[in-house]
PDB file of N, CA and C in Angstrom:
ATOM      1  N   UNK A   1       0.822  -1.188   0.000  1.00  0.00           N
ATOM      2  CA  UNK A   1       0.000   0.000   0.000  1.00  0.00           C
ATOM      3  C   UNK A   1       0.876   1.266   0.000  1.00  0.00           C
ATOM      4  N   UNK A   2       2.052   0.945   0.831  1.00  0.00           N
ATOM      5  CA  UNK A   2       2.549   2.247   0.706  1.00  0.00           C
ATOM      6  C   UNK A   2       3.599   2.836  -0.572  1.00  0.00           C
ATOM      7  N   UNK A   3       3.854   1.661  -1.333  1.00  0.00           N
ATOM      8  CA  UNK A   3       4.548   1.847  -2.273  1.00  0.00           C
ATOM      9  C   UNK A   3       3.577   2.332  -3.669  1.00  0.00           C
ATOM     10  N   UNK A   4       2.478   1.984  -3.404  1.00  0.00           N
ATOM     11  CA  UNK A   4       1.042   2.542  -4.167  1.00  0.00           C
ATOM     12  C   UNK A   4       0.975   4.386  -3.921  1.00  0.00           C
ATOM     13  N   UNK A   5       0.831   4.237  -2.336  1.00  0.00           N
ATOM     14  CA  UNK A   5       1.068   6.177  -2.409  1.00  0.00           C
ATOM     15  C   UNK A   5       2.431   6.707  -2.755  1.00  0.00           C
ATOM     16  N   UNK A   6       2.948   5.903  -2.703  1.00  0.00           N
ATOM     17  CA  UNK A   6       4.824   6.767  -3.179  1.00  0.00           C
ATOM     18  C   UNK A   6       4.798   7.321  -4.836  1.00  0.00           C
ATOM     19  N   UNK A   7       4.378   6.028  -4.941  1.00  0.00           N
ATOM     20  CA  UNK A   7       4.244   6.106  -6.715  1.00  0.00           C
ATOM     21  C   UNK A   7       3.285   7.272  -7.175  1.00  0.00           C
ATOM     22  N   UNK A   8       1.844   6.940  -6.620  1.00  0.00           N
ATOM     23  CA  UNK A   8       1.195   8.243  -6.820  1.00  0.00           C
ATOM     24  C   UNK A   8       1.826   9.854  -6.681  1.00  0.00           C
ATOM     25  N   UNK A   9       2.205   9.607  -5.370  1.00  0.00           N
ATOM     26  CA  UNK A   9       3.087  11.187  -4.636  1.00  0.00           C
ATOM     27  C   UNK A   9       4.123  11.152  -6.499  1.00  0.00           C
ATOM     28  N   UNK A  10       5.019  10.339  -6.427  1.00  0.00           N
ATOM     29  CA  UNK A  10       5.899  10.299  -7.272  1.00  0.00           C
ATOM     30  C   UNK A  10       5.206  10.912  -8.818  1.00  0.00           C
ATOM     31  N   UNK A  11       4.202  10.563  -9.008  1.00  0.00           N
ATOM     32  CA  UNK A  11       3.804  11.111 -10.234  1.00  0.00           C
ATOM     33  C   UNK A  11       3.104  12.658 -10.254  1.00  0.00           C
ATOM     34  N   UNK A  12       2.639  12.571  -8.785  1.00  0.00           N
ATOM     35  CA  UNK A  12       1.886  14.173  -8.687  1.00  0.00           C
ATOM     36  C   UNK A  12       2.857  15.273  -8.847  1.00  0.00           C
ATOM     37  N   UNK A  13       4.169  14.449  -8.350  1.00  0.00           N
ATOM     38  CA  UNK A  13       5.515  15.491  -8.031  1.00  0.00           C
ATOM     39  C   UNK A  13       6.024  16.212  -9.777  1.00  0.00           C
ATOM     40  N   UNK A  14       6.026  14.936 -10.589  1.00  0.00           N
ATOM     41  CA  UNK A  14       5.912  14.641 -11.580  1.00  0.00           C
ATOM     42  C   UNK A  14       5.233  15.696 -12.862  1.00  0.00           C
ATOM     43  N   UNK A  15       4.102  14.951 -12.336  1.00  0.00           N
ATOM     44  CA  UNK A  15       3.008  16.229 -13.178  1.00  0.00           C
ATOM     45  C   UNK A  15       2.791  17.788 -13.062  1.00  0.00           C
ATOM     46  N   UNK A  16       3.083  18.248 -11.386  1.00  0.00           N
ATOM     47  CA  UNK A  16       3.387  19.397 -11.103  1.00  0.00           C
ATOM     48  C   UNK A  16       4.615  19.769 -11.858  1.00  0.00           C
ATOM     49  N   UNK A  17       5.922  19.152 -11.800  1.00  0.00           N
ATOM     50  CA  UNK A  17       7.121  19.712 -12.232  1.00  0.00           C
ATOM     51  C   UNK A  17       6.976  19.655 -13.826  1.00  0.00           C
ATOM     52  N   UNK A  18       6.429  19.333 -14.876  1.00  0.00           N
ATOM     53  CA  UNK A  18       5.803  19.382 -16.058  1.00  0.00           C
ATOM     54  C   UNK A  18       4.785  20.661 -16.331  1.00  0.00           C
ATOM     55  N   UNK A  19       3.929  20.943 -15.373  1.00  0.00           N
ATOM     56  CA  UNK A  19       3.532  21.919 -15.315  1.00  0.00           C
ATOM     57  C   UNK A  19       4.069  23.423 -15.351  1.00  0.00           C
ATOM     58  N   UNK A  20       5.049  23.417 -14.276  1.00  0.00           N
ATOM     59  CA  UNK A  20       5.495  24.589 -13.895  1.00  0.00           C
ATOM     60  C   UNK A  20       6.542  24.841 -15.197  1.00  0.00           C
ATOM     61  N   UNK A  21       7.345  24.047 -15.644  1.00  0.00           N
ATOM     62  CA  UNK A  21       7.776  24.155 -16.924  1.00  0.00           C
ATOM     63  C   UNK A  21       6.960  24.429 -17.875  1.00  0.00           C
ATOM     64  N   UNK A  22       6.554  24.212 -18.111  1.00  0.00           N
ATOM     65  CA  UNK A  22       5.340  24.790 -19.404  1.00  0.00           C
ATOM     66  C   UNK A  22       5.042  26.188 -18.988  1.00  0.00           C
ATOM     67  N   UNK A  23       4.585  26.290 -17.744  1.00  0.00           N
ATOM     68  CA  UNK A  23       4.246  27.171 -17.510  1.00  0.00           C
ATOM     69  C   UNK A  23       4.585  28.741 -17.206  1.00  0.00           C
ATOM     70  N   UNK A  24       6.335  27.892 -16.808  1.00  0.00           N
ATOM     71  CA  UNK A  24       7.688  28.870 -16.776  1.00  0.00           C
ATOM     72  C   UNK A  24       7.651  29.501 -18.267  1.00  0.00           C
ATOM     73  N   UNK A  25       8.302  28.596 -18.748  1.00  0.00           N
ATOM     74  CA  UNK A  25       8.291  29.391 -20.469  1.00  0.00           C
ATOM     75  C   UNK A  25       7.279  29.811 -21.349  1.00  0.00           C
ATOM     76  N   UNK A  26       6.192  29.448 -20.743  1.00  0.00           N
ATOM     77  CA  UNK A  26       4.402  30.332 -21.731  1.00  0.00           C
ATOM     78  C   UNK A  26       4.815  31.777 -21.150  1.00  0.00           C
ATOM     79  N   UNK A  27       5.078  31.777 -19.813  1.00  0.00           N
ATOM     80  CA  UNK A  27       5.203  33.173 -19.634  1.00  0.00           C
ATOM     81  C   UNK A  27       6.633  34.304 -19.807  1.00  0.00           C
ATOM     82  N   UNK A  28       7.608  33.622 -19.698  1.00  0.00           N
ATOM     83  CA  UNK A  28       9.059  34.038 -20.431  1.00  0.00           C
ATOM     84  C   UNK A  28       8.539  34.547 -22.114  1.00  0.00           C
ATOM     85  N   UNK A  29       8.132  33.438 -22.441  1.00  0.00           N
ATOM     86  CA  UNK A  29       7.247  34.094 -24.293  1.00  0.00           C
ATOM     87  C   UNK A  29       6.150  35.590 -23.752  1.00  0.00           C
ATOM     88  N   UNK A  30       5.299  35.095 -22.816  1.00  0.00           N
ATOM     89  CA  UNK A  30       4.619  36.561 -22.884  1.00  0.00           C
ATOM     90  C   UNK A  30       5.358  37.646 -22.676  1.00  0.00           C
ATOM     91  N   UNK A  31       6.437  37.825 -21.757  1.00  0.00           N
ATOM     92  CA  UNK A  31       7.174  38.563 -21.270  1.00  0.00           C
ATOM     93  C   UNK A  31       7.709  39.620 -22.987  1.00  0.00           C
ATOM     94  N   UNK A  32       8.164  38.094 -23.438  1.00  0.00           N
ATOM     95  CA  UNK A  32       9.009  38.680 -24.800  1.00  0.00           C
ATOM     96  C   UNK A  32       7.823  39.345 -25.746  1.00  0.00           C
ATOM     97  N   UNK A  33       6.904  39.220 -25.978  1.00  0.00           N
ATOM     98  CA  UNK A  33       5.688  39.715 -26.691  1.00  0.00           C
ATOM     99  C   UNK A  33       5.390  41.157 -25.961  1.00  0.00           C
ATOM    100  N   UNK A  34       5.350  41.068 -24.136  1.00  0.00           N
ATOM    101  CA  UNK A  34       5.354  42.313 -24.249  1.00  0.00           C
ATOM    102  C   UNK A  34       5.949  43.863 -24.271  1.00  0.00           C
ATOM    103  N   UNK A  35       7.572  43.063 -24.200  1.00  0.00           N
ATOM    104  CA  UNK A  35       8.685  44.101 -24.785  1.00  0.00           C
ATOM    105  C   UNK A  35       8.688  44.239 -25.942  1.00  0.00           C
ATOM    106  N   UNK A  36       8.300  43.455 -26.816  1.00  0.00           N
ATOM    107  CA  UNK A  36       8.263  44.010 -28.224  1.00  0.00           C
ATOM    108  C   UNK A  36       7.232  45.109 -27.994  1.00  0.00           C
ATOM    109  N   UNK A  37       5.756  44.475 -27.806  1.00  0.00           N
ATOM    110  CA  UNK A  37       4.940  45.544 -28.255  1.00  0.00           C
ATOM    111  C   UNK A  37       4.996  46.816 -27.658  1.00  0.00           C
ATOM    112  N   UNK A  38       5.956  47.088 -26.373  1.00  0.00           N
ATOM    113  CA  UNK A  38       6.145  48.261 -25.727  1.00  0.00           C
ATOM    114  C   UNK A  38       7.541  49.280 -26.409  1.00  0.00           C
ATOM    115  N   UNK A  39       7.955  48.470 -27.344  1.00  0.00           N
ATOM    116  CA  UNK A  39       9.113  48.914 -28.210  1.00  0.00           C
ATOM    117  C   UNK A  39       7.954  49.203 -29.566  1.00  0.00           C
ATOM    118  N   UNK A  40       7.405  48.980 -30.002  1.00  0.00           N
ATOM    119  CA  UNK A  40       6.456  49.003 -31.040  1.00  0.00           C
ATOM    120  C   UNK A  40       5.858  50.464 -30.703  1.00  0.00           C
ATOM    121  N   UNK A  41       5.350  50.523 -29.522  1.00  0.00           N
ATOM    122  CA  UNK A  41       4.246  51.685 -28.881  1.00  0.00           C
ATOM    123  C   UNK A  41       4.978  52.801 -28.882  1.00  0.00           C
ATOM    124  N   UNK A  42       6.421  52.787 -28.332  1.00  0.00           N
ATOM    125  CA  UNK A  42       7.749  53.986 -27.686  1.00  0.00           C
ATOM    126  C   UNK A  42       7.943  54.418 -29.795  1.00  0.00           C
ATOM    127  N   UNK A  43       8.710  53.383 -30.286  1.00  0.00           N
ATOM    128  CA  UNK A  43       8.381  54.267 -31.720  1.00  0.00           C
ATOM    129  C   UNK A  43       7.224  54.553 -32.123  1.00  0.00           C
ATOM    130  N   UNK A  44       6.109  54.401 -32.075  1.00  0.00           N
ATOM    131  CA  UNK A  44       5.226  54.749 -32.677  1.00  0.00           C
ATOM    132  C   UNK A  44       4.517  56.198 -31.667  1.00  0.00           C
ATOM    133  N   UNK A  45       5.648  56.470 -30.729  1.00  0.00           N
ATOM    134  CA  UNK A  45       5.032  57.359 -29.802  1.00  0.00           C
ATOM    135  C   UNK A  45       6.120  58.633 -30.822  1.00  0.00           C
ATOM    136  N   UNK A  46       7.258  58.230 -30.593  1.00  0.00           N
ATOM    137  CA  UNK A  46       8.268  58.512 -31.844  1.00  0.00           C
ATOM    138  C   UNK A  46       7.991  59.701 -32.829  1.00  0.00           C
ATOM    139  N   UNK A  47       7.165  58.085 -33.493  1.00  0.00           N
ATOM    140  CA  UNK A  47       6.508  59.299 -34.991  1.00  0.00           C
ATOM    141  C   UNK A  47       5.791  60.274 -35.091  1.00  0.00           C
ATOM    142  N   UNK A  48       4.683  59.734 -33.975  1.00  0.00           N
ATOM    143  CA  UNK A  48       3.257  61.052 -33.494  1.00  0.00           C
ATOM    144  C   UNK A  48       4.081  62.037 -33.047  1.00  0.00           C
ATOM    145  N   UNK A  49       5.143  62.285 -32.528  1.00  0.00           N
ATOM    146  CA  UNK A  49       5.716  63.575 -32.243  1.00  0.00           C
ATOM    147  C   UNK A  49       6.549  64.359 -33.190  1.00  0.00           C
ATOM    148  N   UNK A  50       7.358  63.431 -34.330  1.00  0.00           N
ATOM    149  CA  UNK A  50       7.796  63.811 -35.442  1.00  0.00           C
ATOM    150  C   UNK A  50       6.642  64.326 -36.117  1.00  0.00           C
ATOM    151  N   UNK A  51       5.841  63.196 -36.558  1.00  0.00           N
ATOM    152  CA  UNK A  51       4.307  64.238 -37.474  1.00  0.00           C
ATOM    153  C   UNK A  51       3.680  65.650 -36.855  1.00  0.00           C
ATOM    154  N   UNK A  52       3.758  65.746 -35.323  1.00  0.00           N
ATOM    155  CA  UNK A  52       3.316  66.954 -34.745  1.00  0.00           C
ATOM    156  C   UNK A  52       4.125  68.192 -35.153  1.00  0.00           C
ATOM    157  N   UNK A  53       5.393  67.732 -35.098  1.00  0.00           N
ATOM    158  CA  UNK A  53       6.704  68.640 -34.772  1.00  0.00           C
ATOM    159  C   UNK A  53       6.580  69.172 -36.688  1.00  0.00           C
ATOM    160  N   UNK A  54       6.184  68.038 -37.010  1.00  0.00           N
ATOM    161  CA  UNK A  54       5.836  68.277 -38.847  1.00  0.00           C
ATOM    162  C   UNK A  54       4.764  69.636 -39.018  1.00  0.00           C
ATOM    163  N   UNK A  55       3.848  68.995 -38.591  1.00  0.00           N
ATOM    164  CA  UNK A  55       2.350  69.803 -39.149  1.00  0.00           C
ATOM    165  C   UNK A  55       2.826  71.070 -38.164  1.00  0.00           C
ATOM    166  N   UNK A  56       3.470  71.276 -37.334  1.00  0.00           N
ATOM    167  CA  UNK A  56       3.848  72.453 -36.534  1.00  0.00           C
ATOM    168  C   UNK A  56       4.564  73.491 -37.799  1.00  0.00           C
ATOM    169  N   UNK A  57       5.456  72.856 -38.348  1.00  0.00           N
ATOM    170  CA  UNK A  57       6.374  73.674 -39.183  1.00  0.00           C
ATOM    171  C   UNK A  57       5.957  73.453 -40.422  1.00  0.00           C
ATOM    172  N   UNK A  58       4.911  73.316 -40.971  1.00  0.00           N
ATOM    173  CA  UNK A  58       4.025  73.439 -42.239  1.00  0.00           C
ATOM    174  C   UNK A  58       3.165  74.298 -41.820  1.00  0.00           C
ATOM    175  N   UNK A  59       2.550  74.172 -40.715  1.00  0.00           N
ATOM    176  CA  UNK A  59       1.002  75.174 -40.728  1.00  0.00           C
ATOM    177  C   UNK A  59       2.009  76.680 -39.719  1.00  0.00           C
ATOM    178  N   UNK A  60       2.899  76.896 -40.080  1.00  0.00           N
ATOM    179  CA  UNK A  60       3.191  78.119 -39.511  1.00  0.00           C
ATOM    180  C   UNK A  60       2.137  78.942 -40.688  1.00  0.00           C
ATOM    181  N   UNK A  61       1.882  80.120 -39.714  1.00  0.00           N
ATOM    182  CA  UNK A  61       1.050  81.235 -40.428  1.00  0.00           C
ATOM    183  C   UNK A  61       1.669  81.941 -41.556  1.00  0.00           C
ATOM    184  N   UNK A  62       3.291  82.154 -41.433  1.00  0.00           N
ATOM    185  CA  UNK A  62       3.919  83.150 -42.748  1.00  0.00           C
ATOM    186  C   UNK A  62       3.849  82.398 -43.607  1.00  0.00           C
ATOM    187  N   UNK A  63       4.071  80.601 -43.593  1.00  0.00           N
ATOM    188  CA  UNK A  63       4.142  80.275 -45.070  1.00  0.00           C
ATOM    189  C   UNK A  63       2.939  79.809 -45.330  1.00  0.00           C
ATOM    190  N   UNK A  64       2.025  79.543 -44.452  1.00  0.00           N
ATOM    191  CA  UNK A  64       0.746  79.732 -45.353  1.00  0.00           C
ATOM    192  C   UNK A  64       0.567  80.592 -45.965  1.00  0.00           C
ATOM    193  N   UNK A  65       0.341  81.973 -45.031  1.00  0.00           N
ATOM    194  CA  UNK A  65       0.384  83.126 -46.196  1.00  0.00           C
ATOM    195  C   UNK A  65       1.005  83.273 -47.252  1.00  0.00           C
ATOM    196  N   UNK A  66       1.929  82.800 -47.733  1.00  0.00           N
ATOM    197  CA  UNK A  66       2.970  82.692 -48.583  1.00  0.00           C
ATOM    198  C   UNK A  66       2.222  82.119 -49.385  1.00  0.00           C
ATOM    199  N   UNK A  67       1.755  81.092 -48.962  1.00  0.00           N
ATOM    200  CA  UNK A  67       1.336  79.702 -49.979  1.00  0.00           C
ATOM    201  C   UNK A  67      -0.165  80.317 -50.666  1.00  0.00           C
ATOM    202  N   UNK A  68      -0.771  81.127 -49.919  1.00  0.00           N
ATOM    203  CA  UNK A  68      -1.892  81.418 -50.352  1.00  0.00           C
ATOM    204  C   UNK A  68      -1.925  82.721 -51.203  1.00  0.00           C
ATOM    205  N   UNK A  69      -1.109  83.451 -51.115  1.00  0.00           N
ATOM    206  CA  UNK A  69      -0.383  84.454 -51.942  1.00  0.00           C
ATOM    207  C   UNK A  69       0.276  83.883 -53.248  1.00  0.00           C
ATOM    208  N   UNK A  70       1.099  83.408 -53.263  1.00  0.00           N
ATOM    209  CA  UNK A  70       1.599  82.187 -54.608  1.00  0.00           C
ATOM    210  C   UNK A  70      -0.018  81.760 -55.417  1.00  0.00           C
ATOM    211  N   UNK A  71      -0.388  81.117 -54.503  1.00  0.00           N
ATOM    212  CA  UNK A  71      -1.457  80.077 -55.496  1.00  0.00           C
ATOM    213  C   UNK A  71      -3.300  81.021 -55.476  1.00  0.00           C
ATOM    214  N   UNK A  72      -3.242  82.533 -55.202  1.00  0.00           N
ATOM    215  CA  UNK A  72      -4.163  83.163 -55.285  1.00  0.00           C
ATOM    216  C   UNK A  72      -4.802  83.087 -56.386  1.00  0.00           C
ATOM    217  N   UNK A  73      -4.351  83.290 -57.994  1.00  0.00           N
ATOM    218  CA  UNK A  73      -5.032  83.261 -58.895  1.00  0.00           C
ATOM    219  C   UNK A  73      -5.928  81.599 -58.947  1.00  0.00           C
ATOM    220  N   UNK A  74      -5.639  80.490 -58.815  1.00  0.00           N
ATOM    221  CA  UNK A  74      -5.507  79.242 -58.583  1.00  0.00           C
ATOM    222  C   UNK A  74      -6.876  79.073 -57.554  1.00  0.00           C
ATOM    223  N   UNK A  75      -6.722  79.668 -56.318  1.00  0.00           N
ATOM    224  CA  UNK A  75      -7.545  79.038 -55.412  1.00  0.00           C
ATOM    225  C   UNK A  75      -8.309  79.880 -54.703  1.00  0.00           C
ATOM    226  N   UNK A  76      -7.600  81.764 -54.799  1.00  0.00           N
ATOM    227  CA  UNK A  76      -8.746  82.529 -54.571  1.00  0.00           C
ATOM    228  C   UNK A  76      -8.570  82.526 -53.012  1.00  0.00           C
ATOM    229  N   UNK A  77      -7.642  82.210 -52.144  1.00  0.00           N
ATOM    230  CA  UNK A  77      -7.759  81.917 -50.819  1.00  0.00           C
ATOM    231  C   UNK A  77      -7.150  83.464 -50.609  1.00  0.00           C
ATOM    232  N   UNK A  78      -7.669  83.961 -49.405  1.00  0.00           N
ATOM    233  CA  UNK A  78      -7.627  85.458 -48.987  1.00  0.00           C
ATOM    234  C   UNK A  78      -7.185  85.317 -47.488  1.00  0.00           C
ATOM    235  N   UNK A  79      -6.398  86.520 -47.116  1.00  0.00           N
ATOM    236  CA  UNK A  79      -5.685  86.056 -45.447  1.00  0.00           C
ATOM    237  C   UNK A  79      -7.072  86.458 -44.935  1.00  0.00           C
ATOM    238  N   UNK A  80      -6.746  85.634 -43.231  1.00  0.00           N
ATOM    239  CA  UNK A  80      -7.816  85.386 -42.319  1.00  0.00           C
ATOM    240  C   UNK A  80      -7.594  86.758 -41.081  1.00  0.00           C
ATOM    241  N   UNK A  81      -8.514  87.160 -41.521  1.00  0.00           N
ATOM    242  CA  UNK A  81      -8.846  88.484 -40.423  1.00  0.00           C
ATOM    243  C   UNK A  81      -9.201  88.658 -39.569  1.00  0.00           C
ATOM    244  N   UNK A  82      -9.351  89.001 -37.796  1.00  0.00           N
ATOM    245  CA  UNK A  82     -10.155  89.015 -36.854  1.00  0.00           C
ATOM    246  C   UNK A  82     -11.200  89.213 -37.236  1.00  0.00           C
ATOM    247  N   UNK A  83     -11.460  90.319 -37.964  1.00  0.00           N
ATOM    248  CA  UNK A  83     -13.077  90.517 -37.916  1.00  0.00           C
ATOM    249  C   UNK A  83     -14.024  89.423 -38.720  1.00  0.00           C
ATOM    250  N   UNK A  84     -13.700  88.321 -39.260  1.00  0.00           N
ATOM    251  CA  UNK A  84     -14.234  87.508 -40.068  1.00  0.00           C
ATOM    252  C   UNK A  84     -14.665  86.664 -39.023  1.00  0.00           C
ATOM    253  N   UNK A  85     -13.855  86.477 -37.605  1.00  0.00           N
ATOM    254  CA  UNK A  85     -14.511  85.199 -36.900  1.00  0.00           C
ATOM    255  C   UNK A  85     -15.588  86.187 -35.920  1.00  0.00           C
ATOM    256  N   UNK A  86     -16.693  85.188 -35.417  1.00  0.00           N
ATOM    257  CA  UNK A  86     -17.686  85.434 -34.134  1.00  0.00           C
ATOM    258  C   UNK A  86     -17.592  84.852 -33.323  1.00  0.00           C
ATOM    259  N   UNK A  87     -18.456  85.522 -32.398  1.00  0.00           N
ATOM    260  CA  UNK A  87     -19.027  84.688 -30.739  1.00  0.00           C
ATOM    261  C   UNK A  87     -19.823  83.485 -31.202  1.00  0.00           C
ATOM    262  N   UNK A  88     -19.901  82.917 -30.241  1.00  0.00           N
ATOM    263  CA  UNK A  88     -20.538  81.566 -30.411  1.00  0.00           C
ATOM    264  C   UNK A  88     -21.947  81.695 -30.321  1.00  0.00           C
ATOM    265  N   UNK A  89     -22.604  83.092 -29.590  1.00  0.00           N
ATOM    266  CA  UNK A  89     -23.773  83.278 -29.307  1.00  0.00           C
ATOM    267  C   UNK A  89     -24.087  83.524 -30.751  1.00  0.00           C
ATOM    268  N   UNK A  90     -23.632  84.551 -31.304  1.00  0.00           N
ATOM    269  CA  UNK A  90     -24.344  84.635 -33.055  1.00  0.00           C
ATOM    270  C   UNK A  90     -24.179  83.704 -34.030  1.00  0.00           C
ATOM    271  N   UNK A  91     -23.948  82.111 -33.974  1.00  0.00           N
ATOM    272  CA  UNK A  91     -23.864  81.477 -34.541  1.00  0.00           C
ATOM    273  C   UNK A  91     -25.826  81.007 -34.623  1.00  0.00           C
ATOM    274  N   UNK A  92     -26.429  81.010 -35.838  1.00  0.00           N
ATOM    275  CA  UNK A  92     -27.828  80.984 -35.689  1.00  0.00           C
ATOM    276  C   UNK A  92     -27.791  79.407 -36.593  1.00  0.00           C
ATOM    277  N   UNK A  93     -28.683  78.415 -35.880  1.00  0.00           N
ATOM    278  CA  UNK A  93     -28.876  77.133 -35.454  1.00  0.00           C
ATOM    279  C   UNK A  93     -29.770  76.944 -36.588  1.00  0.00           C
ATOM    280  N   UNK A  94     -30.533  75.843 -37.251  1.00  0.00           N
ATOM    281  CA  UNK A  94     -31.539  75.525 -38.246  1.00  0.00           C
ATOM    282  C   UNK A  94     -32.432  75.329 -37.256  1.00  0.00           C
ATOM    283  N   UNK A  95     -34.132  75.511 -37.420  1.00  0.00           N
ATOM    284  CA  UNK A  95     -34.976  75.674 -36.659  1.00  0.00           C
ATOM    285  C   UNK A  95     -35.184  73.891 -36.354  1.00  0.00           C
ATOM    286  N   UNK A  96     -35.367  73.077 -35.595  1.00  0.00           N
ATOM    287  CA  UNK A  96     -36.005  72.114 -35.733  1.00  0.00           C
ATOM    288  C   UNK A  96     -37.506  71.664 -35.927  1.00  0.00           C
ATOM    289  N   UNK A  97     -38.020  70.884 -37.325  1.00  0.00           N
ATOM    290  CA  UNK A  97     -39.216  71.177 -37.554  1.00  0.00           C
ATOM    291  C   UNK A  97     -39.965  70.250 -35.830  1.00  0.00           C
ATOM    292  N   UNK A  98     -41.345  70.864 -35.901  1.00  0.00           N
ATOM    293  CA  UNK A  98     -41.994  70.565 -34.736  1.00  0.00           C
ATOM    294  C   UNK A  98     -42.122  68.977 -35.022  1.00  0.00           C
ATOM    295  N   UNK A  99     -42.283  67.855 -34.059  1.00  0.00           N
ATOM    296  CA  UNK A  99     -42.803  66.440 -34.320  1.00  0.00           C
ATOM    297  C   UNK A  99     -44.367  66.194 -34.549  1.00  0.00           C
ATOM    298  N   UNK A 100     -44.797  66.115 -35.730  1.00  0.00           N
ATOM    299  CA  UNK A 100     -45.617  65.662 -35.960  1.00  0.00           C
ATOM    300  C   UNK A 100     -46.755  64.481 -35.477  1.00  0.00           C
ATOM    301  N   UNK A 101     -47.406  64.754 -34.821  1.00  0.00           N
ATOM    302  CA  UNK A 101     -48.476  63.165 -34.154  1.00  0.00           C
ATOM    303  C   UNK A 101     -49.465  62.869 -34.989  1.00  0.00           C
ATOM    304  N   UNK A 102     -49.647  61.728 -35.395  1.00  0.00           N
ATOM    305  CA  UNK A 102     -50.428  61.173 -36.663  1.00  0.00           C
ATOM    306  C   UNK A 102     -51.751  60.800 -35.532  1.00  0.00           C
ATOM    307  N   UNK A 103     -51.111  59.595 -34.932  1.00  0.00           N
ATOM    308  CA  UNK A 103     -52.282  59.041 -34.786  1.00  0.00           C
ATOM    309  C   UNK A 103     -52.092  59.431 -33.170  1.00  0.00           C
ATOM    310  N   UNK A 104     -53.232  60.118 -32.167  1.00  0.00           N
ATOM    311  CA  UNK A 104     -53.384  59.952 -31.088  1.00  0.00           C
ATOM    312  C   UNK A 104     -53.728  58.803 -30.428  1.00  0.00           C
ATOM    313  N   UNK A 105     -53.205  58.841 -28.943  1.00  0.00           N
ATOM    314  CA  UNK A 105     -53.932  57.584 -27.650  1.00  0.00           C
ATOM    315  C   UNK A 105     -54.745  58.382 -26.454  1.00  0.00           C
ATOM    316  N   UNK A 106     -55.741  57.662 -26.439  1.00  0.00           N
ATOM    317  CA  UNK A 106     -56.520  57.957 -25.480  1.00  0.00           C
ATOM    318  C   UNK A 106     -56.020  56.999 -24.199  1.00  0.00           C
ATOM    319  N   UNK A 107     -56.025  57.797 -22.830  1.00  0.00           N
ATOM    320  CA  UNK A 107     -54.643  57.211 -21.376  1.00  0.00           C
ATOM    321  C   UNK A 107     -56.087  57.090 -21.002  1.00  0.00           C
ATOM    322  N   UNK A 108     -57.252  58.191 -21.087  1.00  0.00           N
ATOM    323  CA  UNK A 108     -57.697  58.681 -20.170  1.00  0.00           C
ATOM    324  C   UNK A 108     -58.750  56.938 -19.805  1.00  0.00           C
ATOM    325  N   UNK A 109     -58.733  56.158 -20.623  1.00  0.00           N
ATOM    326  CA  UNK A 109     -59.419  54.675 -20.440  1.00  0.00           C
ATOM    327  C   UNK A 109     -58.468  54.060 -19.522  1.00  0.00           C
ATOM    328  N   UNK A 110     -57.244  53.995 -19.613  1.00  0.00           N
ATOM    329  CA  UNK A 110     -56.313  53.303 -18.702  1.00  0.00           C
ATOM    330  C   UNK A 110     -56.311  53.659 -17.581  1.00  0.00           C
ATOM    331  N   UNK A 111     -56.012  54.977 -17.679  1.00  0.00           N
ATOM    332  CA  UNK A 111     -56.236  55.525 -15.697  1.00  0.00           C
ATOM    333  C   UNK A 111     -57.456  55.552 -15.055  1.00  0.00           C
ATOM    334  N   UNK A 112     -58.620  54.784 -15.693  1.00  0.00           N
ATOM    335  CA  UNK A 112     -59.920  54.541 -15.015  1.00  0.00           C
ATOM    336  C   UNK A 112     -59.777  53.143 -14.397  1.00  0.00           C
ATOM    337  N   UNK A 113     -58.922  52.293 -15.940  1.00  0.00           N
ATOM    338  CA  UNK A 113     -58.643  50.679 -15.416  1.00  0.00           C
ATOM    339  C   UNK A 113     -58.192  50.459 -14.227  1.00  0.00           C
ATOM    340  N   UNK A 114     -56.689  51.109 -14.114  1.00  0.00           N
ATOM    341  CA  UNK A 114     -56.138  50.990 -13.080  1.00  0.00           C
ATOM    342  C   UNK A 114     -56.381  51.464 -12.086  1.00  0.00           C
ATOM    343  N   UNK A 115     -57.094  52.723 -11.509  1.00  0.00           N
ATOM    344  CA  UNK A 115     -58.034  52.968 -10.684  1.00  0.00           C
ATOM    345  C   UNK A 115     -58.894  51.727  -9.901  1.00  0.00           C
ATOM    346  N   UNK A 116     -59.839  51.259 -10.864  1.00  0.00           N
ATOM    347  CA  UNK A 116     -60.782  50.172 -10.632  1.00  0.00           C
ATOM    348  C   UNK A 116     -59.695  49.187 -10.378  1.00  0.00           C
ATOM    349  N   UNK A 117     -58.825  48.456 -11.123  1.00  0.00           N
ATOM    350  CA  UNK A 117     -58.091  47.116 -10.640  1.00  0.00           C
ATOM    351  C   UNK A 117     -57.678  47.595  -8.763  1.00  0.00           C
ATOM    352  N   UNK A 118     -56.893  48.918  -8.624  1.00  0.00           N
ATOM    353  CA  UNK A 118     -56.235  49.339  -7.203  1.00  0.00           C
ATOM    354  C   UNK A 118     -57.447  49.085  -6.435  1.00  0.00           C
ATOM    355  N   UNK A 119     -58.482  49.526  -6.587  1.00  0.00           N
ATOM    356  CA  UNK A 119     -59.760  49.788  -5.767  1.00  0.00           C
ATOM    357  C   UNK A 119     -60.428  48.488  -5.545  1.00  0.00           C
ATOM    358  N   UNK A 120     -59.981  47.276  -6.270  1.00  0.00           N
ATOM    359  CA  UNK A 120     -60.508  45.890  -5.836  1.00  0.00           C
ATOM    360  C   UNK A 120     -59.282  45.121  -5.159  1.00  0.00           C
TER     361      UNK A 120
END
């Protein structure tokens, strides 16, 4: 009998230490998956600041103006003036048309029902 539980013990020991191996290196692999993708994220954090640092030094105001001065006959674009923008209050909204009701309901039968059902 007791060489029956040894053997068992012996295989549980067994199956655990099979386990933890597998289980050691599934996660050594995740580990490596998630330094890549955090090296993936850091350049790609990278570029979004190169493209910013980009559209920063394209949309400067003199060479737009420039650009819109050059290509005036072309596109007709005119510099942007304070007095052209507004308040937000004079911005005037499209009216919303009213909702239409086709077919009416009469409640006033229901709140008699339920009246009478409470009252019994």
């Amino acid at each position: 009998m007791k060489s029956l539980l040894y053997a068992i013990t012996a295989l549980a020991v067994f199956g655990l230490a099979f386990w933890a191996y597998r289980e050691n290196y599934a996660t050594q692999q995740v580990l490596k998956e998630t330094r890549a993708l955090q090296r993936e994220i850091g350049a790609a954090q990278v570029r979004i600041s190169v493209l910013r640092a980009e559209w920063a030094y394209l949309n400067r105001p003199d060479r737009l103006l420039e650009l819109a001065e050059l290509n005036f006959e072309r596109l007709g674009l005119l510099p942007l003036r304070p007095d052209q923008f507004g308040r937000v209050d004079e911005v005037t909204y499209p009216v919303q048309p009213a909702l239409q009701i086709s077919e009416g309901v009469d409640v006033s039968g229901l709140n008699a029902r339920r009246t009478e059902e409470a009252s019994q």
